[in-house]
Protein backbone atom coordinates (compact mmCIF):
# COMPACT_ATOMS: atom_id res chain seq x y z
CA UNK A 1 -110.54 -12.09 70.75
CA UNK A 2 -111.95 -8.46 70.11
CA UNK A 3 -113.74 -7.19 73.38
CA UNK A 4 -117.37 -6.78 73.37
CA UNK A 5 -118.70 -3.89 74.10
CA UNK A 6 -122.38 -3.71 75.37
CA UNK A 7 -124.74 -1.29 72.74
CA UNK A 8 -125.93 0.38 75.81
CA UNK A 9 -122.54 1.80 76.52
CA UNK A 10 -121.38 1.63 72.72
CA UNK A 11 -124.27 3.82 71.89
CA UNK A 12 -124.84 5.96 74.62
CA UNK A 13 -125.61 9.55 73.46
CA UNK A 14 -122.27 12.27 73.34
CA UNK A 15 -124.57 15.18 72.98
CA UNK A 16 -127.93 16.78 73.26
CA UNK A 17 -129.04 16.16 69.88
CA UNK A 18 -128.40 12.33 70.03
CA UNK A 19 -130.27 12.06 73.51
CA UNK A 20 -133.87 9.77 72.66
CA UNK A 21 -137.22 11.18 73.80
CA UNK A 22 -136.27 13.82 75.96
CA UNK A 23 -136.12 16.80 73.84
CA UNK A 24 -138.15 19.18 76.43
CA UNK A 25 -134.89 18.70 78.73
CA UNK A 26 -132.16 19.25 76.10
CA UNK A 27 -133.87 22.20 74.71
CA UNK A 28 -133.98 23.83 78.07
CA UNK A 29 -130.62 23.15 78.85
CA UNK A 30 -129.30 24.21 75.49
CA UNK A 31 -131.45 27.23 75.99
CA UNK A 32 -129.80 27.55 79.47
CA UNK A 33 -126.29 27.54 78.27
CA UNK A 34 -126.63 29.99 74.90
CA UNK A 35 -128.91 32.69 77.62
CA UNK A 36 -126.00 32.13 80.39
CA UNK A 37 -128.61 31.42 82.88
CA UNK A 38 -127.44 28.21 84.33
CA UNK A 39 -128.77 27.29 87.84
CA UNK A 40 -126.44 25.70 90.49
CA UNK A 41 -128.00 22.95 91.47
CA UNK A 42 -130.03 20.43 89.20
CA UNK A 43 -132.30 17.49 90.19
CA UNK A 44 -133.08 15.11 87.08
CA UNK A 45 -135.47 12.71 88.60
CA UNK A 46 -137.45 10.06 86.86
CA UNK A 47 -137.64 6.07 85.25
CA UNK A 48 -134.67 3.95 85.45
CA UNK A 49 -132.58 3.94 81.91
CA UNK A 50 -134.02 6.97 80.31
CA UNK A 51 -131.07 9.28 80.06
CA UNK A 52 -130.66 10.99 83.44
CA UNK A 53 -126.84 10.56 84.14
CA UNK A 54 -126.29 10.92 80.20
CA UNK A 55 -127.60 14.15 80.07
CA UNK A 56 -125.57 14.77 83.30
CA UNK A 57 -122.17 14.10 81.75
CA UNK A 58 -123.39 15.58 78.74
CA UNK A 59 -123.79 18.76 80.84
CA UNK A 60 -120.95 19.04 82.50
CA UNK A 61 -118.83 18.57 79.07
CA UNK A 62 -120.68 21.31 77.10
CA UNK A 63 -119.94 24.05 79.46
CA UNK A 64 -116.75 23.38 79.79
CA UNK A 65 -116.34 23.45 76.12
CA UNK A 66 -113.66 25.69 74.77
CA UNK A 67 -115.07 25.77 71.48
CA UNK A 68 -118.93 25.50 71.52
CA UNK A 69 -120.71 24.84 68.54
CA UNK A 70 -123.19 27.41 67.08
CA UNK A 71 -126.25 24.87 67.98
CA UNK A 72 -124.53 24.65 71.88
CA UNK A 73 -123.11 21.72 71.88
CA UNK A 74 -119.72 20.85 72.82
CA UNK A 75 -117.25 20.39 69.90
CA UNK A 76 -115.87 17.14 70.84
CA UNK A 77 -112.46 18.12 70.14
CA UNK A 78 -110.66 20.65 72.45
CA UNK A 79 -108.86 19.69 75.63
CA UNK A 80 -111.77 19.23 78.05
CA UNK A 81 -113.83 17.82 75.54
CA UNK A 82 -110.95 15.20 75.14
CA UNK A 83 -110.25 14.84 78.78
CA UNK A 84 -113.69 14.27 79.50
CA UNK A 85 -113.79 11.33 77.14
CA UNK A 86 -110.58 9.78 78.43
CA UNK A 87 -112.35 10.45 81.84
CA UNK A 88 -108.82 12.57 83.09
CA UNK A 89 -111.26 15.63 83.46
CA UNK A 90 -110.31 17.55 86.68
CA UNK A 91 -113.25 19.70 86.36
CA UNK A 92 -116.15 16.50 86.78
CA UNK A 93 -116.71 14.60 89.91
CA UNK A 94 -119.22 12.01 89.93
CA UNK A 95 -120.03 10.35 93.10
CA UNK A 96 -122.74 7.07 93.10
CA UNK A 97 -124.73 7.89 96.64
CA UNK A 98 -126.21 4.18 96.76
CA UNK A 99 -122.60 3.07 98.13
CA UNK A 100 -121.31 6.63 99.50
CA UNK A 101 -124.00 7.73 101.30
CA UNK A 102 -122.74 8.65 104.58
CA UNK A 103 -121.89 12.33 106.36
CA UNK A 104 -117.92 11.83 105.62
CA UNK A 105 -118.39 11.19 102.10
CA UNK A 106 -120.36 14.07 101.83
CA UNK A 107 -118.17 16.57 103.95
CA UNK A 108 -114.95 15.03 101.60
CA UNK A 109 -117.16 16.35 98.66
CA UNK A 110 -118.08 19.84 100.04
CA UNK A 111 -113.95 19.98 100.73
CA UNK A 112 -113.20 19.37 97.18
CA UNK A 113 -115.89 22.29 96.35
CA UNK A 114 -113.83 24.99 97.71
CA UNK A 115 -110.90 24.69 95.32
CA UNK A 116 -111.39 26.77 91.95
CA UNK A 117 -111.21 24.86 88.68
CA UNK A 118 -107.35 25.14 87.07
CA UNK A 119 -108.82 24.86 83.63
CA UNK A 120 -112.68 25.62 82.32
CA UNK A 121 -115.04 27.70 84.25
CA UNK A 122 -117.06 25.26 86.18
CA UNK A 123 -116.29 22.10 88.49
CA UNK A 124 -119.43 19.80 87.90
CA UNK A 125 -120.31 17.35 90.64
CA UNK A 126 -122.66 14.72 89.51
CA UNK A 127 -124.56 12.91 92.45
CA UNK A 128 -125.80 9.73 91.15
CA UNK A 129 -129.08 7.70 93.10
CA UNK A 130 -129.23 10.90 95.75
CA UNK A 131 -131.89 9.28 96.97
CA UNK A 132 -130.05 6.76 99.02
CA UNK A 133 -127.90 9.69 100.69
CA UNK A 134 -128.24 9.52 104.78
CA UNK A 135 -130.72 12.72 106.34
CA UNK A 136 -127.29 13.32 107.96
CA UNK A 137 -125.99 13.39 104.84
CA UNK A 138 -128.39 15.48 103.05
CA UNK A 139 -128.27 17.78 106.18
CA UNK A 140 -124.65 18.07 105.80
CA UNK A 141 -125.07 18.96 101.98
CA UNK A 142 -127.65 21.83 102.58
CA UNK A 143 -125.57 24.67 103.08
CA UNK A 144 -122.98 23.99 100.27
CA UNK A 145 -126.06 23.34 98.08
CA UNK A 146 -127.71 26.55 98.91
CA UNK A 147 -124.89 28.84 98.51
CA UNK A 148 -122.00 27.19 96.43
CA UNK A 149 -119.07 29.07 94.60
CA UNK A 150 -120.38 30.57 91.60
CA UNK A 151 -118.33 28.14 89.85
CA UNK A 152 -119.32 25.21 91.16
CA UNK A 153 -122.67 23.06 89.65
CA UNK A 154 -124.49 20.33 91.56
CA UNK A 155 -126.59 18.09 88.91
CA UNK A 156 -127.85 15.46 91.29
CA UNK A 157 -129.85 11.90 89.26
CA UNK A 158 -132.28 9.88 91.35
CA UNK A 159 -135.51 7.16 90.22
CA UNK A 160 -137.29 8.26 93.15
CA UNK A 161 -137.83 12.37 93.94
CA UNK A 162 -140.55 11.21 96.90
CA UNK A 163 -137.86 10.56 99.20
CA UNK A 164 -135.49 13.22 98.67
CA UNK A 165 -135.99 16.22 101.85
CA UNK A 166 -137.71 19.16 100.64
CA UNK A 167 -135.52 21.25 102.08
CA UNK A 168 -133.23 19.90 99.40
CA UNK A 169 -135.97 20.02 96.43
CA UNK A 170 -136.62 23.72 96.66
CA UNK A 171 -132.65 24.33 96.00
CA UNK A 172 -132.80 22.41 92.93
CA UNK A 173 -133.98 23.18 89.29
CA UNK A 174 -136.03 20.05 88.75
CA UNK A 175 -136.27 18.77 85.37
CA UNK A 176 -138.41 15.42 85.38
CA UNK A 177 -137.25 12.51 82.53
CA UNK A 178 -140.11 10.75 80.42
CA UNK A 179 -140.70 7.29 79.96
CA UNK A 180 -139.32 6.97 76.53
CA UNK A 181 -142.11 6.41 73.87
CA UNK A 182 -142.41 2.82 71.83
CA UNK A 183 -141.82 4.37 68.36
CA UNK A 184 -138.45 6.14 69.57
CA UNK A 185 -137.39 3.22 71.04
CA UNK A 186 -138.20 0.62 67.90
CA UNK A 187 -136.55 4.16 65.93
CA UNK A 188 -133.55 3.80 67.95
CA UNK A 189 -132.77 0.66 67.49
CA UNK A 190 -133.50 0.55 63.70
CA UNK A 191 -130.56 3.34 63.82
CA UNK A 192 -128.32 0.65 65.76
CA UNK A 193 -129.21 -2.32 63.64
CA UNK A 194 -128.62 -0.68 60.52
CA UNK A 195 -124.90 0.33 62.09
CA UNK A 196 -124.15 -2.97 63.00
CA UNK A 197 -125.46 -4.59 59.80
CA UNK A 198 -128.11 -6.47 61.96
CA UNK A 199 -130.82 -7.97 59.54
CA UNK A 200 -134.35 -7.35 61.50
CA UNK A 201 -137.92 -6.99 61.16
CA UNK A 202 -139.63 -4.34 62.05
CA UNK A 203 -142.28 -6.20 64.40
CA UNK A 204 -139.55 -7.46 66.12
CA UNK A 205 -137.91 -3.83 67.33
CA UNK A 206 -141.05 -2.52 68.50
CA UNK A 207 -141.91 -5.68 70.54
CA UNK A 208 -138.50 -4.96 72.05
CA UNK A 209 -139.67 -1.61 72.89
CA UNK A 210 -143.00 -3.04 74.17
CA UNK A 211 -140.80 -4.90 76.60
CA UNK A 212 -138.45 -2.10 78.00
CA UNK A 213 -141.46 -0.13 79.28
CA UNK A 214 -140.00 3.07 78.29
CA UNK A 215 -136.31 2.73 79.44
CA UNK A 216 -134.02 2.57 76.47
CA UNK A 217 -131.29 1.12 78.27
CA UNK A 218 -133.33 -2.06 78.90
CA UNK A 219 -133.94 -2.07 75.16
CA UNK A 220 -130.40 -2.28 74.39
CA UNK A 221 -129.95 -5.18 76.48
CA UNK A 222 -132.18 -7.07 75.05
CA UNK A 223 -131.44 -6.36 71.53
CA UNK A 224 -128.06 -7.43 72.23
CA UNK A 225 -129.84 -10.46 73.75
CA UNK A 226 -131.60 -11.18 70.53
CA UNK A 227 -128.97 -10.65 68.59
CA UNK A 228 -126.58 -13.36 70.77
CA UNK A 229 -129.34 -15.72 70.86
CA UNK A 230 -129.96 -15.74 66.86
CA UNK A 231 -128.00 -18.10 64.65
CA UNK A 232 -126.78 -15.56 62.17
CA UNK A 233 -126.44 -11.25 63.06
CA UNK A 234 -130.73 -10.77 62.84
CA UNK A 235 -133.27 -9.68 64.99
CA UNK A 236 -136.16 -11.52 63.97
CA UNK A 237 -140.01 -11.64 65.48
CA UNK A 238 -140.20 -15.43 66.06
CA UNK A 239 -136.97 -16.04 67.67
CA UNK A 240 -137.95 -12.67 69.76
CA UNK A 241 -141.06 -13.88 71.41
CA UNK A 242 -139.47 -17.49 71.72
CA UNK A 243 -136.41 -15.48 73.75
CA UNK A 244 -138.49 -13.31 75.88
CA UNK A 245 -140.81 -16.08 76.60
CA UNK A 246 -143.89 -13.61 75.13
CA UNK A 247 -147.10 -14.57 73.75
CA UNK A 248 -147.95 -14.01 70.05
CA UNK A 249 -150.86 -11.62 68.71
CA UNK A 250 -151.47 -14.76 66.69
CA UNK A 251 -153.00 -17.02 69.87
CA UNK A 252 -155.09 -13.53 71.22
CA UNK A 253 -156.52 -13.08 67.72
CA UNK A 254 -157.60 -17.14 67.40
CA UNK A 255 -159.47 -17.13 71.11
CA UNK A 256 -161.19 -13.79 70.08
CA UNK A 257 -162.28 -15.76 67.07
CA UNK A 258 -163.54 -18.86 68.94
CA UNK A 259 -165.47 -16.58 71.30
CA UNK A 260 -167.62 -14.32 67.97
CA UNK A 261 -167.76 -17.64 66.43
CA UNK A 262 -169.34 -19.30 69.91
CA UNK A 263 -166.54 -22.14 69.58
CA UNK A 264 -165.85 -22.82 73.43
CA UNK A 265 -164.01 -26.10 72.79
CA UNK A 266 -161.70 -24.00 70.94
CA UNK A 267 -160.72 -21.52 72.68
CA UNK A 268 -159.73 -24.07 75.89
CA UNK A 269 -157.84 -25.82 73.76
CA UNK A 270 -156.00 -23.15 72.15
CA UNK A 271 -155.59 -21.96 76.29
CA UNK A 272 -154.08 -25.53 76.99
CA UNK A 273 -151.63 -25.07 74.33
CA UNK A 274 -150.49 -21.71 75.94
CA UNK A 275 -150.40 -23.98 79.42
CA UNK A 276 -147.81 -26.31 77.87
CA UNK A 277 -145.52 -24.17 76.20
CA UNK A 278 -144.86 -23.10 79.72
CA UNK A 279 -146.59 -19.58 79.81
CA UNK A 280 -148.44 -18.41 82.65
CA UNK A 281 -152.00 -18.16 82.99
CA UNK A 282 -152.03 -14.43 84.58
CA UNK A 283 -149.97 -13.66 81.52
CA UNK A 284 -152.70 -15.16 79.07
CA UNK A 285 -155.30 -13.30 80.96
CA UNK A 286 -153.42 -9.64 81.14
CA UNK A 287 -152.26 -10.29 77.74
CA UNK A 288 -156.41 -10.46 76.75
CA UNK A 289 -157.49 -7.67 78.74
CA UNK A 290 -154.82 -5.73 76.38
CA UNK A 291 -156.17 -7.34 73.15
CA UNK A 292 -159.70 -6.29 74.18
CA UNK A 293 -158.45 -2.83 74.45
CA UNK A 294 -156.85 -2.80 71.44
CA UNK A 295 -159.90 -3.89 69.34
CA UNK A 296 -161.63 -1.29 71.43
CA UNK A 297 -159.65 1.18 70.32
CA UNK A 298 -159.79 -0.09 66.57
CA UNK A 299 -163.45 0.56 66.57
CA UNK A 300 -162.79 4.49 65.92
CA UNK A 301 -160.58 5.49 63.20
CA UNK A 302 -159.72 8.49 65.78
CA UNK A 303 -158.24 6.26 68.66
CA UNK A 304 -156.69 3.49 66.34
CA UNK A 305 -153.01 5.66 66.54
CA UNK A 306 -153.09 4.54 70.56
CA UNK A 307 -152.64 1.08 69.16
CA UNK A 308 -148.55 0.35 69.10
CA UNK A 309 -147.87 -2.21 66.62
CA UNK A 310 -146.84 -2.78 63.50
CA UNK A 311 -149.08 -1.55 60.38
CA UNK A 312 -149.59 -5.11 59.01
CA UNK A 313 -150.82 -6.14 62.79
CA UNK A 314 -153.05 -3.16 63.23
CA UNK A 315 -154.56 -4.18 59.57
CA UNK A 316 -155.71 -7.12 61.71
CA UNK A 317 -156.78 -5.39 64.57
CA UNK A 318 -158.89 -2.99 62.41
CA UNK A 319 -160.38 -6.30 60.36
CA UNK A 320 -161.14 -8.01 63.76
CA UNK A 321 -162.79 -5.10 65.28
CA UNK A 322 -165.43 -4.69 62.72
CA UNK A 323 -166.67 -8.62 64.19
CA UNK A 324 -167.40 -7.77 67.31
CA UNK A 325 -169.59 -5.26 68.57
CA UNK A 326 -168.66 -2.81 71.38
CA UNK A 327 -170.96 -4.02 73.92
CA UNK A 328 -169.28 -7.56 73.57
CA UNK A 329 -165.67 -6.16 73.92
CA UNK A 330 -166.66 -4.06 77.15
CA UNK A 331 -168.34 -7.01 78.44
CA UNK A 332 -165.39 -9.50 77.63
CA UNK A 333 -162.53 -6.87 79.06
CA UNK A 334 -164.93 -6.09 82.17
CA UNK A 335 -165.12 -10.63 83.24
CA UNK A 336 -160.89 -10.66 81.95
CA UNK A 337 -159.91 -7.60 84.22
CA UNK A 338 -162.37 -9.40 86.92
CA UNK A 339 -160.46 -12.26 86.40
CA UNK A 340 -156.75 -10.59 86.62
CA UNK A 341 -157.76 -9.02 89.90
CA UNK A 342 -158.90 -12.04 91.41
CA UNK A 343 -156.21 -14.64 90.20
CA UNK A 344 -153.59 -14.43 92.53
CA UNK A 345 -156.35 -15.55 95.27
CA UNK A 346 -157.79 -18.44 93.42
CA UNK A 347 -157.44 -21.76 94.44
CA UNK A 348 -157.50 -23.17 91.59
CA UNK A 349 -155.74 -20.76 89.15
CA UNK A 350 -155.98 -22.84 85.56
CA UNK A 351 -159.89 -23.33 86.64
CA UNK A 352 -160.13 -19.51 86.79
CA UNK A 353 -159.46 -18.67 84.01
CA UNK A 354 -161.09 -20.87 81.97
CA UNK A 355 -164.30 -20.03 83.69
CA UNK A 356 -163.71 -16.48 82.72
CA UNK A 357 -163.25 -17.96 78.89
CA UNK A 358 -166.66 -19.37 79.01
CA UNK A 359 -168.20 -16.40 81.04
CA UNK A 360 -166.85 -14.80 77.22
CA UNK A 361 -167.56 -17.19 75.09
CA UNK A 362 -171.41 -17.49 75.90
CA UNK A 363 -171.53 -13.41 75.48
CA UNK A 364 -172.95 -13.27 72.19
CA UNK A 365 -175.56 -16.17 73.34
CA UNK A 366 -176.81 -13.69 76.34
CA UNK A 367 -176.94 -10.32 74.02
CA UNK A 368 -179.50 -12.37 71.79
CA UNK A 369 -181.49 -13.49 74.42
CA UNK A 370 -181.39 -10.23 76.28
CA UNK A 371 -182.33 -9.01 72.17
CA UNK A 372 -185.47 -11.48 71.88
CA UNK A 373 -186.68 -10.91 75.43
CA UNK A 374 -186.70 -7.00 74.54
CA UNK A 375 -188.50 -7.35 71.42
CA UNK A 376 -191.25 -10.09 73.21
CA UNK A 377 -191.76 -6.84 76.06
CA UNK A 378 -192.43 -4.57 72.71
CA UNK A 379 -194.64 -6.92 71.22
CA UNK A 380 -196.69 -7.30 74.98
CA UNK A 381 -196.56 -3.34 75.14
């Protein structure tokens, strides 16, 4: 039986110009590398599974490279570049501070430091989650850090900057990591399908994306997810949203409907049927607030771009929007975001909500009044 091998790690970028979404730190350290200016310490700090220890390793191959190319990028080919691969290189360290995070790991690091590379011109350590690192430990990794051997490079990775000393901040070049953006994401993973042979729609990728919150790694997974789960090598939106347990646009388009049409009845019932299938109320309701927004957004032909779906389901978006007037839709997301705020302290969670729905539904009833009551204060004047 052929070994699986995850698309996260299958996939992972070898080089700067494969890296997703994060082309104002590649350039910069391409940039760095053709001027010579390299610092000696970097700090790449930001969202979980967006490239940090990637660009790391991709680092510390390229400047060892014998042979770079004429874009700065390592050639993939020459002894370090194939020792780094087969992970023999002598000239990269990497050390993962959330389970060596005490003073004698660090002091066994600083040791290593003071032995010049055989081959290559720089020893690379790479010091992954240095946020878990000991003050004892960070105190015993100031001076090396401050004045290392001039061939020696410190790239350190960590999710969370806020509790790393200052004292160790201001000897680092910081270079902070973007949440990755929907469309590279859903781009990405076209790429990957299309490699694989993987049949998929396009709605289907970018809900993916939706779901990974900007960390591409966590789009992998579950792509490879979908892909497992599916009967036949697709990607498809139905059996998506039935995996990730995720409301369709479908159900938020229908209530909208039943509120401009004034159809109460319907819209609880089409919020029982969410009940049963097992989703959560506080879903429904967050999942609203968001479809509010979007037809807010629809309304201007300047703002409908912010909207990250497909074209065919921003087609609806745009049709729906032109139903229901602005003051409605501010009015509807203001009682929904009440209602999200206050839902983890109601009592009665199910009854919550649905007084929210007919708070919404009984909108368009209240403008008119407010409409007739307005004109009757004209007529008086």
């Amino acid at each position: 039986m052929e070994n699986f091998v995850v698309s996260a790690r299958k996939y992972r970028p070898a080089d700067f110009k494969s890296v997703v979404g994060q082309k104002h730190i590649t350039t910069t350290l391409q940039n760095a590398i053709k001027n010579k200016h390299l610092a000696q310490a970097f700090l790449f700090c930001g969202p979980r599974g967006v490239g940090k220890t990637t660009c790391a390793r991709i680092l510390a191959k390229t400047i060892n490279c014998e042979n770079l190319q004429a874009d700065f990028e390592a050639c993939g080919k020459c002894d370090s570049c194939v020792s780094f691969h087969n992970n023999s290189s002598f000239n990269i360290y990497e050390l993962d501070a959330a389970s060596n995070n005490s003073v004698e790991d660090i002091r066994n690091l600083v040791d290593q430091v003071r032995y010049a590379p055989q081959k290559g011109d720089y020893k690379v350590y790479i010091i992954d989650e240095v946020h878990m690192l000991s003050t004892s430990a960070f105190n015993a990794f100031l001076k090396t850090l401050e004045e290392p051997p001039k061939y020696a490079i410190f790239i350190l990775a960590t999710t969370e900057k806020h509790k790393i000393l200052p004292t160790i901040l201001s000897r680092c070049q910081i270079f902070d990591f973007n949440r990755i953006q929907v469309k590279h994401i859903a781009k990405h993973l076209q790429e990957i399908a299309e490699k694989e042979k993987v049949d998929y729609e396009e709605e289907a990728l970018r809900l993916i994306a939706n779901k990974a919150d900007g960390a591409l790694r966590d789009a992998l997974s579950i792509f490879d997810l979908i892909v497992t789960y599916s009967a036949g090598k697709k990607v498809t939106y139905q059996e998506t949203i039935d995996n990730l347990h995720i409301l369709d646009y479908d159900y938020y388009f229908k209530v909208v409907e039943g509120f401009l049409a004034e159809d109460l009845s319907k819209v609880l019932l089409i919020f029982d049927e969410i009940l049963k299938k097992g989703f959560d109320g506080h879903n429904f309701i967050v999942g609203l607030c968001e479809h509010f927004r979007d037809l807010l957004v629809s309304k201007d032909p300047a703002t409908v771009e912010l909207i990250e779906v497909s074209d065919s389901t921003k087609e609806k978006y745009l049709e729906q929007s032109q139903f229901a007037s602005v003051s409605f839709l501010l009015s509807a997301l203001n009682i929904a975001n009440q209602c999200d705020i206050h839902y983890k302290t109601s009592k009665n969670q199910r009854l919550h909500v649905e007084l929210a729905l007919m708070k919404i539904a009984k909108l368009p009833q209240a403008f008119r009044l407010a409409m007739m009551a307005a004109d009757e204060t004209k007529k008086k004047a």
